[in-house]
Protein backbone atom coordinates (compact mmCIF):
# COMPACT_ATOMS: atom_id res chain seq x y z
CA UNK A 1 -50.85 -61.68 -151.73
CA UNK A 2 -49.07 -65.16 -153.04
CA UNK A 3 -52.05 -66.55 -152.70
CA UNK A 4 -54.01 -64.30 -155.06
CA UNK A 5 -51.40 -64.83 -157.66
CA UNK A 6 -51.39 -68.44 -157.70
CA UNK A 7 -54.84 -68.29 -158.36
CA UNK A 8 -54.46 -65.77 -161.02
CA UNK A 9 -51.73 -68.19 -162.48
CA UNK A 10 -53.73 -71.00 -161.88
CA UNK A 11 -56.39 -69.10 -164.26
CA UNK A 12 -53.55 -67.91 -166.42
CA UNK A 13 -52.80 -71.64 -167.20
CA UNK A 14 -56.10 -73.15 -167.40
CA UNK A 15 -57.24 -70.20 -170.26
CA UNK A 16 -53.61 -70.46 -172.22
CA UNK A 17 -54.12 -74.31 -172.02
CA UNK A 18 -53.53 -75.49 -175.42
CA UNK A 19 -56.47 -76.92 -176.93
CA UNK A 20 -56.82 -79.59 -179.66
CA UNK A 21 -58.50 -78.92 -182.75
CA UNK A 22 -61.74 -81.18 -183.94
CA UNK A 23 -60.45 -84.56 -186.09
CA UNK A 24 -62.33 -83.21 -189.51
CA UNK A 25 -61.28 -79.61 -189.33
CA UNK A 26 -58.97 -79.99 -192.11
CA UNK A 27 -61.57 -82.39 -194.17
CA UNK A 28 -64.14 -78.88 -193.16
CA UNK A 29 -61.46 -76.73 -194.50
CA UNK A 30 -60.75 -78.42 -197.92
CA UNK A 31 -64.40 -78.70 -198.20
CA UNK A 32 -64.88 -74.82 -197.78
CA UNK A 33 -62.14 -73.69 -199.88
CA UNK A 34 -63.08 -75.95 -202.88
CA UNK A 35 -66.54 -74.56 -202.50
CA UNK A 36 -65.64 -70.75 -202.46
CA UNK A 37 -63.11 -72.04 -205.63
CA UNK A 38 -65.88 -73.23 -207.23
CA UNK A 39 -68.74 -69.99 -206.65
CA UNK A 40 -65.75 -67.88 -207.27
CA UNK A 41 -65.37 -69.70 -210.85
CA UNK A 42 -68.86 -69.57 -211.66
CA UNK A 43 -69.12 -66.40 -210.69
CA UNK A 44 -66.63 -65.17 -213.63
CA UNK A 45 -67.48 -67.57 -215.96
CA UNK A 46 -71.56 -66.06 -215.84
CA UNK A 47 -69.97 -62.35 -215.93
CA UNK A 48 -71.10 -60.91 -219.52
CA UNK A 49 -67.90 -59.17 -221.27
CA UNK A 50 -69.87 -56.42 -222.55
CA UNK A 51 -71.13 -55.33 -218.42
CA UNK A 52 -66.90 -54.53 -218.17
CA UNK A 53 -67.59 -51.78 -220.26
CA UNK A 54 -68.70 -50.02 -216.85
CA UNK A 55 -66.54 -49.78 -213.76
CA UNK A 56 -69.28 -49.90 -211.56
CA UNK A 57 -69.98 -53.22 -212.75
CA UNK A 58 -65.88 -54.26 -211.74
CA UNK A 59 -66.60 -55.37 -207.88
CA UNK A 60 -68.22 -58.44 -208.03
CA UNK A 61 -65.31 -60.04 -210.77
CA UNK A 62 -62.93 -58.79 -208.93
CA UNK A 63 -64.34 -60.10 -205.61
CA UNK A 64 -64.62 -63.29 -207.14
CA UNK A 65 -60.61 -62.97 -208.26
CA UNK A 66 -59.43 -61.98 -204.77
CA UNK A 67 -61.74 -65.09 -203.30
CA UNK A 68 -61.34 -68.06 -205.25
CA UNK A 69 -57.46 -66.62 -205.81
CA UNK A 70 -57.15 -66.89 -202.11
CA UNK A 71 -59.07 -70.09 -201.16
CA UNK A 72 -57.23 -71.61 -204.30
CA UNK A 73 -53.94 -70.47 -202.71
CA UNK A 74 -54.80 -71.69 -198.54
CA UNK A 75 -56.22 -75.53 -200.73
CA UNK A 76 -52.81 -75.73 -202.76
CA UNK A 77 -50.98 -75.14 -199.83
CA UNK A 78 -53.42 -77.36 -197.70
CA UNK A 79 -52.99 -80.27 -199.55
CA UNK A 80 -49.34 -80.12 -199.93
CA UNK A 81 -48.85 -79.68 -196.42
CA UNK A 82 -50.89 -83.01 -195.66
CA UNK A 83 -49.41 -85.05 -198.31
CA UNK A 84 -45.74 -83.82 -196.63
CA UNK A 85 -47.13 -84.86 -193.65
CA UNK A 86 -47.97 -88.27 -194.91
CA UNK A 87 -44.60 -88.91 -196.16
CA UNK A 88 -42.23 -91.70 -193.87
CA UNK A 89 -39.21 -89.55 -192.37
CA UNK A 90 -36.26 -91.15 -193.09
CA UNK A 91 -32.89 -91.34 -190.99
CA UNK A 92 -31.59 -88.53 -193.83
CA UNK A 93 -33.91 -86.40 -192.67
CA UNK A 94 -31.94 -85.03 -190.05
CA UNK A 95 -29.19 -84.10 -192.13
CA UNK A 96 -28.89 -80.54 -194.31
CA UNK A 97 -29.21 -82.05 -197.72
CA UNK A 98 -32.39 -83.37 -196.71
CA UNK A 99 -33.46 -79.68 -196.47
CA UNK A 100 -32.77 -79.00 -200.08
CA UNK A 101 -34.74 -82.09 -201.26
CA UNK A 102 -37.62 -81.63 -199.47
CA UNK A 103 -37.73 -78.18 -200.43
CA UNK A 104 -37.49 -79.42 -203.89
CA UNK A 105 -40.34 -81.92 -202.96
CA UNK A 106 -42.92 -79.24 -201.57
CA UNK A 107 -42.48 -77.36 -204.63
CA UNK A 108 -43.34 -80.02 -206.59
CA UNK A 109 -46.29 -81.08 -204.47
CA UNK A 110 -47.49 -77.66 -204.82
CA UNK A 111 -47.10 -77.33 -208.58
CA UNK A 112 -48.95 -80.92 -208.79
CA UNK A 113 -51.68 -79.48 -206.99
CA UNK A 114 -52.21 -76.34 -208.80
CA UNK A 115 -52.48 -78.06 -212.00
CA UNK A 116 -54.75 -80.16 -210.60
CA UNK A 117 -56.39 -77.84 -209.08
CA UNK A 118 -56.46 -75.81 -212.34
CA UNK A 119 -57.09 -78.92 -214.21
CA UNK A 120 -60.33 -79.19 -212.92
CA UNK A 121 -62.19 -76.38 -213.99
């Protein structure tokens, strides 16, 4: 019996291993979102006005708002997180003011972003 469940925890462990993720997995990611952005833009920006007129004619536009609203959302957040990432820890940063500013600081990285992000199209 013991030894049937050391091998089951010997499987346990070697499928619950944790398991690194690929180096350019968050270049792939940015590169995704930005494209569904993009489609998701150019989707509502060909949309005729006058087709609104008919609510069968409402999925697609709003489709496109849910999608590029979304991957817009996950690449703000994305690139804020890296650039936090990026940024030298300091001996302060153990203390509780520290919290405050770098809450203050993600905000602002994610407002920079968005306009950016917004700036572009």
């Amino acid at each position: 019996m013991t030894e049937a469940a050391h091998g089951f925890e010997g499987l346990l462990r070697e499928a619950l291993a944790p398991v690194e993720p690929p180096a350019d997995l968050a270049e792939r990611l940015e590169t995704t979102l930005t494209s569904i952005t993009e489609m998701a833009a150019d989707e509502l920006e060909a949309w005729e006005l006058s087709a609104m007129r008919d609510p069968r004619n409402w999925a697609r536009p709003a489709a496109a708002v849910v999608a590029g609203s979304a991957a817009g959302a996950a690449l703000v957040v994305l690139r804020a997180r890296r650039r936090a990432r990026t940024a030298t820890p300091t001996l302060d940063s153990v203390r509780w003011p520290s919290v405050s500013r770098s809450a203050e600081r993600t905000v602002r990285d994610l407002a920079r972003e968005t306009r950016r992000l917004l700036g572009e199209r």
